[in-house]
Protein backbone atom coordinates (compact mmCIF):
# COMPACT_ATOMS: atom_id res chain seq x y z
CA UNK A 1 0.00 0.00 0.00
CA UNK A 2 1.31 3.77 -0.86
CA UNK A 3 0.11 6.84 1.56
CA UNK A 4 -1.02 9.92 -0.36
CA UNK A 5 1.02 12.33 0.09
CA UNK A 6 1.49 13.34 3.57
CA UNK A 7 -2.27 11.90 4.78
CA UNK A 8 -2.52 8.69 6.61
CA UNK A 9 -4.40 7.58 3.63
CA UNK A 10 -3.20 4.77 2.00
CA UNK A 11 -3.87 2.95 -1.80
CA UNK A 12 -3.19 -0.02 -3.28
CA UNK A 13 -1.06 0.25 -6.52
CA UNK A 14 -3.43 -1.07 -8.89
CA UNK A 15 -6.46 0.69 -8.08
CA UNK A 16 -10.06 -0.04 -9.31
CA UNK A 17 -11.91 2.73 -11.81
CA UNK A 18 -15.59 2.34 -11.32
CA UNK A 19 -16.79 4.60 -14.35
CA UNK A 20 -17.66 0.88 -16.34
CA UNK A 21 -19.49 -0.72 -13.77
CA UNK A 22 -21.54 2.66 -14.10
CA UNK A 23 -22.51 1.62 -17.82
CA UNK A 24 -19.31 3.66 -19.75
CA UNK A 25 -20.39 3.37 -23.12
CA UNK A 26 -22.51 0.04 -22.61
CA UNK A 27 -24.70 -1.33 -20.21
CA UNK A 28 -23.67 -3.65 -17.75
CA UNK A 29 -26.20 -5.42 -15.18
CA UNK A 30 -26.14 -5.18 -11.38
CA UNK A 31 -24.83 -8.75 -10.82
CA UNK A 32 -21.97 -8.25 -13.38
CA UNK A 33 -20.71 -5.42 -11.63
CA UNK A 34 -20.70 -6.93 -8.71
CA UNK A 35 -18.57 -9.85 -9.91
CA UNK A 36 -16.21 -7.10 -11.37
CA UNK A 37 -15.79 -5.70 -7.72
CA UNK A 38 -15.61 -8.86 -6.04
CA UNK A 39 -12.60 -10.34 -8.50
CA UNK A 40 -10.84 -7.10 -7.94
CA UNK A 41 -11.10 -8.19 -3.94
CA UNK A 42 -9.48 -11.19 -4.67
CA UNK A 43 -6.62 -10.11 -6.80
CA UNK A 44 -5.28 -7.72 -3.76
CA UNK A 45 -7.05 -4.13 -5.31
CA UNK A 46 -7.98 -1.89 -2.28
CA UNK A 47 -8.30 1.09 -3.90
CA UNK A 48 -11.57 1.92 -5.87
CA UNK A 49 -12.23 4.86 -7.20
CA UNK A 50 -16.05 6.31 -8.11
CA UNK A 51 -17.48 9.37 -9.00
CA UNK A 52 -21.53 10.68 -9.13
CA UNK A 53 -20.83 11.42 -13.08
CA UNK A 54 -20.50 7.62 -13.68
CA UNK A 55 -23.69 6.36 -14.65
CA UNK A 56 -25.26 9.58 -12.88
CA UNK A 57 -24.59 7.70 -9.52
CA UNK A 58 -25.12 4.05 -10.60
CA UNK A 59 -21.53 3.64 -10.60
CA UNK A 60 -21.50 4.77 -6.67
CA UNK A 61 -24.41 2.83 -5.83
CA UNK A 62 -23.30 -0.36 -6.77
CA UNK A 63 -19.63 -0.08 -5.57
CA UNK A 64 -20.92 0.94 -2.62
CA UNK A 65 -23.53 -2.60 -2.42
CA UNK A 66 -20.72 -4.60 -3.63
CA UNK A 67 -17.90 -3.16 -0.92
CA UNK A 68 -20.80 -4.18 2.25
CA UNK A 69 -19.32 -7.61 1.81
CA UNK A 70 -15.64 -6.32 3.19
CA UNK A 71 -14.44 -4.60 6.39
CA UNK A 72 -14.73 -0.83 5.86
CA UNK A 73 -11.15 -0.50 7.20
CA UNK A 74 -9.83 -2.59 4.89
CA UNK A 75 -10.38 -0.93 2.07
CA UNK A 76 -10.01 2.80 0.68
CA UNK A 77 -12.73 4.64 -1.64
CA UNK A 78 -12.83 7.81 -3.20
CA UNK A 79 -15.38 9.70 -5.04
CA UNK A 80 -16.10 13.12 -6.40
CA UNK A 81 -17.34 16.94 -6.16
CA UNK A 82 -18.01 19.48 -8.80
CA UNK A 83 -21.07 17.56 -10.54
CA UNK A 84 -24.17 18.07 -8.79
CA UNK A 85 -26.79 15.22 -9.24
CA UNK A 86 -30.65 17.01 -9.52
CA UNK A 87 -33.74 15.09 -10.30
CA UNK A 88 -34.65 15.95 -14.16
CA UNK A 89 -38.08 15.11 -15.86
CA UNK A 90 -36.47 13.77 -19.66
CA UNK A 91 -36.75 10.84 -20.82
CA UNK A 92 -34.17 8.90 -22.95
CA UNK A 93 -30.81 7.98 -22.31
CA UNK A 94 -27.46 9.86 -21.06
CA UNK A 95 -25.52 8.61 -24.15
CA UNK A 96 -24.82 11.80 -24.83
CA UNK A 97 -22.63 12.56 -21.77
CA UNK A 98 -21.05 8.46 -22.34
CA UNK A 99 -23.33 6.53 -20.23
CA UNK A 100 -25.49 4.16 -20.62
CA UNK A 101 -28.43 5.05 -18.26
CA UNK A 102 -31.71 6.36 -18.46
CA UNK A 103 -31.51 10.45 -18.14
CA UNK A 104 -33.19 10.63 -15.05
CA UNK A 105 -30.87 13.08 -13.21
CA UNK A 106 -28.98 15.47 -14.73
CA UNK A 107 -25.53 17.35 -13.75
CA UNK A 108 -25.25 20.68 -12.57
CA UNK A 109 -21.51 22.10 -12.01
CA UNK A 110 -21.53 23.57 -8.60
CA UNK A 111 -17.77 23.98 -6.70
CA UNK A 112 -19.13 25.91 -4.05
CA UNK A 113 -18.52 25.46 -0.38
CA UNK A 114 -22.45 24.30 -0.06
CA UNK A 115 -22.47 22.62 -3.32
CA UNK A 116 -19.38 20.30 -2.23
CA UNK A 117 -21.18 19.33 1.23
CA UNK A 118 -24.26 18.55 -0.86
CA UNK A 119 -22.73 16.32 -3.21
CA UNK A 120 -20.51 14.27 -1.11
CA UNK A 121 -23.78 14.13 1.12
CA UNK A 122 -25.74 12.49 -1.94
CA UNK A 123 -22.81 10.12 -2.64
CA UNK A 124 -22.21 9.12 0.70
CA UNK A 125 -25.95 8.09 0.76
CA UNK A 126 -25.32 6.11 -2.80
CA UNK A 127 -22.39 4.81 -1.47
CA UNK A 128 -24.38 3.69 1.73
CA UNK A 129 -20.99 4.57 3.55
CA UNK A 130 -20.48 7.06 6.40
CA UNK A 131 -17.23 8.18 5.04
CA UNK A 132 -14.94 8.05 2.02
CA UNK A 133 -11.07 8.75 2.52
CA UNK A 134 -10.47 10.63 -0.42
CA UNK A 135 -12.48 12.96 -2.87
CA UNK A 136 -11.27 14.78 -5.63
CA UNK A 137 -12.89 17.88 -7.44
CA UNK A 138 -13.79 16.72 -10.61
CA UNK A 139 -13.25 18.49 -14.11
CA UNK A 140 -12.58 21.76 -12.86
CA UNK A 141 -11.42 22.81 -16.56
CA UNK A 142 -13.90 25.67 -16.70
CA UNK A 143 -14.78 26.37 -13.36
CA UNK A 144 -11.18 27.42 -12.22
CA UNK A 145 -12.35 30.38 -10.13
CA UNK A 146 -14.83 29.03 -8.28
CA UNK A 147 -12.95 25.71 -7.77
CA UNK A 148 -9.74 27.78 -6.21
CA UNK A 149 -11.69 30.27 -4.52
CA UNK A 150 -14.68 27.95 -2.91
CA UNK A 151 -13.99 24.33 -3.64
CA UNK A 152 -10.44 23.79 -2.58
CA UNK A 153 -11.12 25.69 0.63
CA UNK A 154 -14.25 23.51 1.29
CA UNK A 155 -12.51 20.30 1.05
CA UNK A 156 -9.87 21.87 2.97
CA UNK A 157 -12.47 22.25 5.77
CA UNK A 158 -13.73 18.49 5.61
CA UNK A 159 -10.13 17.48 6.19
CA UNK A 160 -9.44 19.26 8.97
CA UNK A 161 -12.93 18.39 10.42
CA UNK A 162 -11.74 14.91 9.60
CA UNK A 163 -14.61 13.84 7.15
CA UNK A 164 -12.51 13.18 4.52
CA UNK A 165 -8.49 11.55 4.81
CA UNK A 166 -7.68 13.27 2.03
CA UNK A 167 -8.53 15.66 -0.54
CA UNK A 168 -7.72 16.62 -4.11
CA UNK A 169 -8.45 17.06 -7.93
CA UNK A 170 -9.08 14.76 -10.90
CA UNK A 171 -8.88 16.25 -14.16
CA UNK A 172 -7.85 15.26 -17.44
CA UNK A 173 -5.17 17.72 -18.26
CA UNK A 174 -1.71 18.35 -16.66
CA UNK A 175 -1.47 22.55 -16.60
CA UNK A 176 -4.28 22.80 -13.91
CA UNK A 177 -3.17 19.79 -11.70
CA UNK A 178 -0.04 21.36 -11.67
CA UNK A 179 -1.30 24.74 -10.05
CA UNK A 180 -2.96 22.63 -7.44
CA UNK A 181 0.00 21.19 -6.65
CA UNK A 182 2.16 24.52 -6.24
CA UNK A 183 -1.05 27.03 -4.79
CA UNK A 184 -2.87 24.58 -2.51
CA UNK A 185 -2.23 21.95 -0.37
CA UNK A 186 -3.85 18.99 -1.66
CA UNK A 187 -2.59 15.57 -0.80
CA UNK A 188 -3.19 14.03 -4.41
CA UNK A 189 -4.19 14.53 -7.64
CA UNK A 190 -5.92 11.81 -10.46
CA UNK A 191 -4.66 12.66 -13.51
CA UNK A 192 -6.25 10.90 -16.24
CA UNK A 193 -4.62 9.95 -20.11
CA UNK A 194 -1.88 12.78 -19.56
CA UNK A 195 0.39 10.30 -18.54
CA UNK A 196 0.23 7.11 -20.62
CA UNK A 197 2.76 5.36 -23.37
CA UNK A 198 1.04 8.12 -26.14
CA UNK A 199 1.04 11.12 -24.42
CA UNK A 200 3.39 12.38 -21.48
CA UNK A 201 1.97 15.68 -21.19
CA UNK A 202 1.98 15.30 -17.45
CA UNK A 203 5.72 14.71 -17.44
CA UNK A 204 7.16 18.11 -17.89
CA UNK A 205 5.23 19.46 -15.18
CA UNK A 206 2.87 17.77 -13.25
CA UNK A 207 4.95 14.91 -11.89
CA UNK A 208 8.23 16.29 -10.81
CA UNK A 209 6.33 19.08 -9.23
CA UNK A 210 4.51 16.38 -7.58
CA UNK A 211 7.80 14.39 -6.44
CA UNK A 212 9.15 18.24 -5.14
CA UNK A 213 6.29 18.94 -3.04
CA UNK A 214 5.55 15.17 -1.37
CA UNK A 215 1.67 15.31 -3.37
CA UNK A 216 0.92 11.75 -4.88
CA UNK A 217 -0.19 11.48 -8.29
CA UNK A 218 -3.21 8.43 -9.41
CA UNK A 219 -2.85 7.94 -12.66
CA UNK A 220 -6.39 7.21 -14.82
CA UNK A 221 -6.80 6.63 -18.35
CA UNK A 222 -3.68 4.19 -18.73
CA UNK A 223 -5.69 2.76 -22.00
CA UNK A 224 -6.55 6.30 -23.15
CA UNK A 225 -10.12 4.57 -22.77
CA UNK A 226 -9.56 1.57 -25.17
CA UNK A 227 -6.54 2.59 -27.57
CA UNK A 228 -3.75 1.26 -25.28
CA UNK A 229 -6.19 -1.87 -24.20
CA UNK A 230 -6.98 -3.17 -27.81
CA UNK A 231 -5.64 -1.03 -30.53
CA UNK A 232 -7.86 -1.27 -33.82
CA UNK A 233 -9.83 0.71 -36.48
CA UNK A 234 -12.79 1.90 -34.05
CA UNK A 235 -11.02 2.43 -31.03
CA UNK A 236 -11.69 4.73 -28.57
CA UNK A 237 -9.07 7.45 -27.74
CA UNK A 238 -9.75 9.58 -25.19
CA UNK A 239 -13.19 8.70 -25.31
CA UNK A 240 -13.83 9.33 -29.19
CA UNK A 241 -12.69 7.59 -32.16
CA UNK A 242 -9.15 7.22 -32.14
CA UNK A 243 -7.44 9.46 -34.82
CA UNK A 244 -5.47 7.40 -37.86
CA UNK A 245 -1.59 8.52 -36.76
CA UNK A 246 -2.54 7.16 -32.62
CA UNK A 247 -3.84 4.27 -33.97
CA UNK A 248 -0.75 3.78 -36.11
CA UNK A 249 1.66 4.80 -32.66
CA UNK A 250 -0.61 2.09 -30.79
CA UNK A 251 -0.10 -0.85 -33.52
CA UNK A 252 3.45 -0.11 -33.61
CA UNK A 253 3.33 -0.39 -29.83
CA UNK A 254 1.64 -3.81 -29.60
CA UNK A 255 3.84 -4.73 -32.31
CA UNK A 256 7.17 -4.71 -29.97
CA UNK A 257 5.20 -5.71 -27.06
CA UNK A 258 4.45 -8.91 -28.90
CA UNK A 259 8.12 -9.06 -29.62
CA UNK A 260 9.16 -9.23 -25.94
CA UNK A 261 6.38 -11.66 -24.80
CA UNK A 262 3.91 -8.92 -23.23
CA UNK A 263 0.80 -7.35 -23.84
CA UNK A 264 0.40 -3.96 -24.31
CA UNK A 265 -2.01 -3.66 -21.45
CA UNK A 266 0.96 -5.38 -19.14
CA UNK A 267 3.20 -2.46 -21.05
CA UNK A 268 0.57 0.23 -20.49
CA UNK A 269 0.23 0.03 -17.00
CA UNK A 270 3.97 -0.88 -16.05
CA UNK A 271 4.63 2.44 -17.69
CA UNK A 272 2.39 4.44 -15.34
CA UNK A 273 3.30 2.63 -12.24
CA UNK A 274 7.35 3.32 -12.99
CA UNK A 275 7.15 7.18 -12.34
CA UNK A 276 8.34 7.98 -8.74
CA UNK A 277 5.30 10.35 -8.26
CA UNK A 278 2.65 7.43 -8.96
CA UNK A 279 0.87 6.13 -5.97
CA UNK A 280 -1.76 4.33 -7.63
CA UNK A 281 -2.57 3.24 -11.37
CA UNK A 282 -6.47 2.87 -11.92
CA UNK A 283 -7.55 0.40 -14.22
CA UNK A 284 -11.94 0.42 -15.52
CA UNK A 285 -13.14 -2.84 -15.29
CA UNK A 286 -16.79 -3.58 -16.18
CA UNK A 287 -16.76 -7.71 -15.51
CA UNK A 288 -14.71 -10.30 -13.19
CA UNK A 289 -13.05 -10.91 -16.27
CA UNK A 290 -11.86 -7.80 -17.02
CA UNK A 291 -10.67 -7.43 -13.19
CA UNK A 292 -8.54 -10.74 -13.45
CA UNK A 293 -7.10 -9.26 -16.48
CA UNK A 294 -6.02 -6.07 -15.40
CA UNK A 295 -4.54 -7.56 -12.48
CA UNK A 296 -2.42 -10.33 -14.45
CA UNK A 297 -1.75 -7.15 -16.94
CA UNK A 298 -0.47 -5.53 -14.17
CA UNK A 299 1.52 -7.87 -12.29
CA UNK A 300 3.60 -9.05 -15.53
CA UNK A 301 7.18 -8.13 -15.73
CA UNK A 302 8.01 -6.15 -18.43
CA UNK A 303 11.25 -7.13 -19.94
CA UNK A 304 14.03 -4.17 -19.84
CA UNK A 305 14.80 -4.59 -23.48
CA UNK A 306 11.42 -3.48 -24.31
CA UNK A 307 12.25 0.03 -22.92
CA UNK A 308 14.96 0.09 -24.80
CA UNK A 309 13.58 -0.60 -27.78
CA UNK A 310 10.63 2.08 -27.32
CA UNK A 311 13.70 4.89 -26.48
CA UNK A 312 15.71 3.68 -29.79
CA UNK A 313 12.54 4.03 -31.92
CA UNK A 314 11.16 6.96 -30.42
CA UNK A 315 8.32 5.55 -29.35
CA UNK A 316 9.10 6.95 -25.60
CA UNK A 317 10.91 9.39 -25.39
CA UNK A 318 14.69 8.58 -23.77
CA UNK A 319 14.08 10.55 -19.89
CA UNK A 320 10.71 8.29 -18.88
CA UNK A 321 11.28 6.18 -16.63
CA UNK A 322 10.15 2.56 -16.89
């Protein structure tokens, strides 16, 4: 287990992203997530990670149903603030925002100090916990004001009240993690598909500013949301259809993988987990399946020469470490 930064909270490395079992892209039933959960258990994952966007709170609710089998100390959950959830009278489907859910809620961005009580409130209820350790503001991108000026200082407030272990921001972009790292004192931030075997964005910054200042970094988005899991024509990157010259990078990528006796899922998350800053590497998993997997994935050594072959062909550049 790895603490976040200087909180008592603590992670496993492989961590377990709940946005699937919250119908990402395609529906998945009740009993499947809960094998998903349940096969993470067993493969040594004590880390999941949720979020009210996911499935506009099916993801928490059924993390939280499948997690009542296990000692609460045991394991460590966190969730996030920025999205409120509000009742909403359409019909249809949340497609549209990546989920597979009827639209019967829909998401209001609220980072204030009220808004960020009511939310964790709402998931806490979902979650049918009476605590989570960690919580994250979520997506700030375009709420950067409000987020600095009344978020922050909210969850700021909930740790020192000791609600929450540990506090922080997810986002998928490096340049704003990075000023949460230097201006506030957050123990952690989730940074998700900045940091990833086709795009390092988060290395110039992000991650030795982490290392400097003692804040932990979760990595999400190892795949880039399906490129890096299974690259081929229709893959997702990044959540849309992966453009012609990524799909060619990831090809070429699974190519010398194959080489070397690995996947490039083992590759994929290896390459995550190597940075110094990198408490925790989530992987989605949306079936016990797809749990075992990631775990195997993750647990496989990856052969030096493989490094050294991505650094010779440029396909990582020569400072990563790996």
């Amino acid at each position: 287990m790895n603490r976040l930064g200087r909180s008592g909270v603590e992670v496993s490395p492989l961590g377990f992203g709940a946005a699937g079992i919250g119908n990402l892209f395609t529906p998945v039933d009740d009993e499947q997530a809960h094998e998903a959960v349940h096969a993470a258990w067993e493969r040594g994952i004590r880390y999941f990670d949720t979020a009210p966007h996911y499935g506009l709170g099916r993801s928490e609710r059924r993390l939280g149903a499948a997690l009542r089998a296990y000692d609460r100390g045991a394991y460590t959950v966190s969730t996030k603030v920025g999205r409120r959830l509000e009742p909403a009278d359409g019909t249809g489907d949340d497609l549209a925002s990546g989920f597979a859910v009827p639209a019967g809620h829909r998401r209001v961005w609220d980072f204030s100090a009220d808004g960020i009580r009511r939310t964790l409130e709402a998931s806490l209820d979902r979650l049918g916990l009476d605590r989570v350790d960690v919580v994250y503001l979520h997506d700030p991108d375009d709420h950067a004001e409000q987020a600095f000026r009344e978020g922050y200082p909210a969850l700021e407030k909930l740790r020192s009240e000791g609600v929450v272990g540990a506090i922080g921001a997810g986002m998928n972009q490096a340049q704003m993690l990075t000023r949460f790292v230097r201006d506030t004192d957050v123990d952690v931030v989730l940074c998700a598909g900045r940091y990833t075997l086709l795009d390092q964005s988060a290395a110039a910054g992000l991650l030795p500013e982490a290392v400097s200042r003692g804040v932990s970094v979760v990595i999400g988005g190892a795949f880039n949301s399906g490129l890096l899991a299974d690259p081929a024509p229709g893959a997702t990157y990044d959540y849309t259809r992966a453009p012609e010259r990524l799909l060619d990078r990831a090809l070429r990528l699974k190519e010398v993988a194959g080489r070397h006796g690995i996947t490039l899922r083992a590759a994929a998350l290896a390459f995550c987990a190597a940075h110094p800053a990198v408490a925790s590497v989530l992987a989605g998993a949306r079936s016990a399946a797809e749990a075992h997997d990631c775990a195997e994935q993750f647990a496989t050594p990856v052969p030096p020469a493989f490094w050294r072959e991505l650094r010779a062909t440029a396909l990582l550049p020569p400072e990563e470490p790996s």
